[in-house]
Protein backbone atom coordinates (compact mmCIF):
# COMPACT_ATOMS: atom_id res chain seq x y z
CA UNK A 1 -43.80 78.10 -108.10
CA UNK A 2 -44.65 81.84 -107.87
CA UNK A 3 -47.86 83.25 -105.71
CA UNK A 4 -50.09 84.91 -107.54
CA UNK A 5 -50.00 88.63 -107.11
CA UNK A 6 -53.66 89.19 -104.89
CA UNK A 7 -55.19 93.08 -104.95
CA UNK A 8 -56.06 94.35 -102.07
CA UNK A 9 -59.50 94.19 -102.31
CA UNK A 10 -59.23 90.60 -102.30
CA UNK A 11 -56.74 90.67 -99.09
CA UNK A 12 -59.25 92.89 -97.25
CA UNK A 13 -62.28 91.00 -98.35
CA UNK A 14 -60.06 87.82 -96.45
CA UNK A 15 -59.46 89.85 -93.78
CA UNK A 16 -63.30 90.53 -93.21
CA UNK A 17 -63.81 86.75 -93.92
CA UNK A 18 -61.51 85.77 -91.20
CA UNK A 19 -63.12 88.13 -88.62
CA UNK A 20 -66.61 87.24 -89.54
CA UNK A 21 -65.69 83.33 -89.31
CA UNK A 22 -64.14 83.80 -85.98
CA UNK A 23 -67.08 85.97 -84.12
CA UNK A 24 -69.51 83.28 -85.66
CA UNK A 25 -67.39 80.15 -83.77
CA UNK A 26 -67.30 82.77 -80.89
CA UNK A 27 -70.60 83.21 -80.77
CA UNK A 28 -71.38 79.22 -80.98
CA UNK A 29 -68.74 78.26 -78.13
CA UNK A 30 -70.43 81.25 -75.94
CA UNK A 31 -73.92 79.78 -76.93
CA UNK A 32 -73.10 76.33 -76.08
CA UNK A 33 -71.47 77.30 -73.03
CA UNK A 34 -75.01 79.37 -71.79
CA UNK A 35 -77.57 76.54 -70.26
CA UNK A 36 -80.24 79.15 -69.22
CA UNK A 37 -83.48 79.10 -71.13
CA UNK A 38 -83.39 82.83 -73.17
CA UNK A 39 -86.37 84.44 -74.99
CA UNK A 40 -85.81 84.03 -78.67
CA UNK A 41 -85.49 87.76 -79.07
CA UNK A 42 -82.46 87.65 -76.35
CA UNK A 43 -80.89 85.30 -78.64
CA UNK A 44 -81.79 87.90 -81.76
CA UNK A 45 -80.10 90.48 -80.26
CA UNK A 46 -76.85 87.90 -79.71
CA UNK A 47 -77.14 87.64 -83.91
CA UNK A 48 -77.55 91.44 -84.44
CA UNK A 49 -74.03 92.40 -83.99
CA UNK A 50 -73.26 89.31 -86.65
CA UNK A 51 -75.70 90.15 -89.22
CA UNK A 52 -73.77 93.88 -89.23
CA UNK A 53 -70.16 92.14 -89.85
CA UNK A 54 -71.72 89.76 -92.33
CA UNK A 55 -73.37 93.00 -94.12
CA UNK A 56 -70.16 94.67 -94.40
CA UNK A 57 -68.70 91.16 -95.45
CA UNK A 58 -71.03 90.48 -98.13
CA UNK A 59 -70.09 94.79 -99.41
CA UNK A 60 -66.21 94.00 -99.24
CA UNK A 61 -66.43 91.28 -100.65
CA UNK A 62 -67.97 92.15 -104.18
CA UNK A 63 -65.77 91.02 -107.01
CA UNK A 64 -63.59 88.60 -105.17
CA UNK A 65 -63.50 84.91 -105.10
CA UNK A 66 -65.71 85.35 -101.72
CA UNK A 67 -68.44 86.92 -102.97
CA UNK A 68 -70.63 83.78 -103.48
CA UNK A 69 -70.15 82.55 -100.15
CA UNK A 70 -70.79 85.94 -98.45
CA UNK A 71 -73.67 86.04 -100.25
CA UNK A 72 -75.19 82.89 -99.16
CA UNK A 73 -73.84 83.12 -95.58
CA UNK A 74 -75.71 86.66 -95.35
CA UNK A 75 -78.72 85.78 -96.38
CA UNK A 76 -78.86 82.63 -94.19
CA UNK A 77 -78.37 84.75 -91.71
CA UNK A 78 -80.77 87.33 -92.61
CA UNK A 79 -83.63 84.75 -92.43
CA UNK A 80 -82.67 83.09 -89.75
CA UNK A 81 -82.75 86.47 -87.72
CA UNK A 82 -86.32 86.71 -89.11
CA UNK A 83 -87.13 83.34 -88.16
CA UNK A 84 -86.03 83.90 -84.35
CA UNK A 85 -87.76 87.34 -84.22
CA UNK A 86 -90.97 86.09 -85.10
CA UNK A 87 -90.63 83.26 -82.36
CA UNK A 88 -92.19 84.00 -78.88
CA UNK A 89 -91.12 80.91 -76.90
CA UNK A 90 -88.03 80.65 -74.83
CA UNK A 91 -84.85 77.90 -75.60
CA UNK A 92 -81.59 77.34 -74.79
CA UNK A 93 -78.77 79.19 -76.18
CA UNK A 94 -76.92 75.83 -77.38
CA UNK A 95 -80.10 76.09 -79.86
CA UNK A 96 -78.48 78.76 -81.63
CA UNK A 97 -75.39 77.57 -82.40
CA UNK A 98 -77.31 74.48 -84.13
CA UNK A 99 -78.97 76.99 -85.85
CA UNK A 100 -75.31 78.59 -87.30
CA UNK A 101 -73.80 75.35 -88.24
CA UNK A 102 -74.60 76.25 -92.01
CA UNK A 103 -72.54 79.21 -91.60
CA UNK A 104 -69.97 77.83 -89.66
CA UNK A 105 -69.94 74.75 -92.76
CA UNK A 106 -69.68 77.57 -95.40
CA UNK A 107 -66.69 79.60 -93.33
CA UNK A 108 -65.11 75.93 -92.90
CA UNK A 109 -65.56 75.30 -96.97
CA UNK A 110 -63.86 78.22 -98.01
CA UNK A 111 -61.35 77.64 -95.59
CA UNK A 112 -60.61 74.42 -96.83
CA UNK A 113 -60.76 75.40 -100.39
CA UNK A 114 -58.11 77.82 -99.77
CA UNK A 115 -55.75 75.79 -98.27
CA UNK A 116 -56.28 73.46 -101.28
CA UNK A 117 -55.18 76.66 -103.84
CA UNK A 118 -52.67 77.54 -101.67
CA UNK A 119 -53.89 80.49 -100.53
């Protein structure tokens, strides 16, 4: 059975799907590794450099089979940064990565999807 010819806007927007799905599981092993209680905002600015990669994700993405799921993942995101910045207590860092399993689901999903298509 041939492979489908894929444009490179759809490798590239893989490309950026990969990378964003592996600094989000990076992020959530370094989280749950952490046991000392942070300020909310110290875990906002641990999401900042994520919500960047998942903006240019959700842009390189437009047209392609990914776009839905960028979508949603960014704007998950997006809140959730909004949530924690508006939060004065303190918590532990595991906390966060609770707080990403949606993402990590959605990354999984499309993951799984692909392998299904052949991808």
């Amino acid at each position: 059975m041939k492979q489908p010819i894929r444009s490179r806007q759809v490798i590239q927007a893989q490309a950026l799907f990969d990378q964003a799905a592996l600094f989000t599981s990076a992020l959530c092993n370094v989280c749950n590794a952490n046991t000392e209680t942070m300020l909310y905002l110290e875990l906002a600015d641990l999401l900042r450099p994520l919500q960047l990669q998942l903006d240019e994700l959700e842009v390189g993405c437009v047209r392609t089979p990914l776009a839905a799921p960028a979508e949603r993942i960014n704007r998950y995101l997006t809140m959730l940064l909004k949530v924690i910045e508006g939060n004065q207590s303190h918590t532990e860092p595991c906390e966060l990565s609770v707080l990403l399993a949606p993402v990590m689901a959605e990354f999984e999903a499309v993951e799984l999807a692909q392998l299904r298509e052949g991808v």
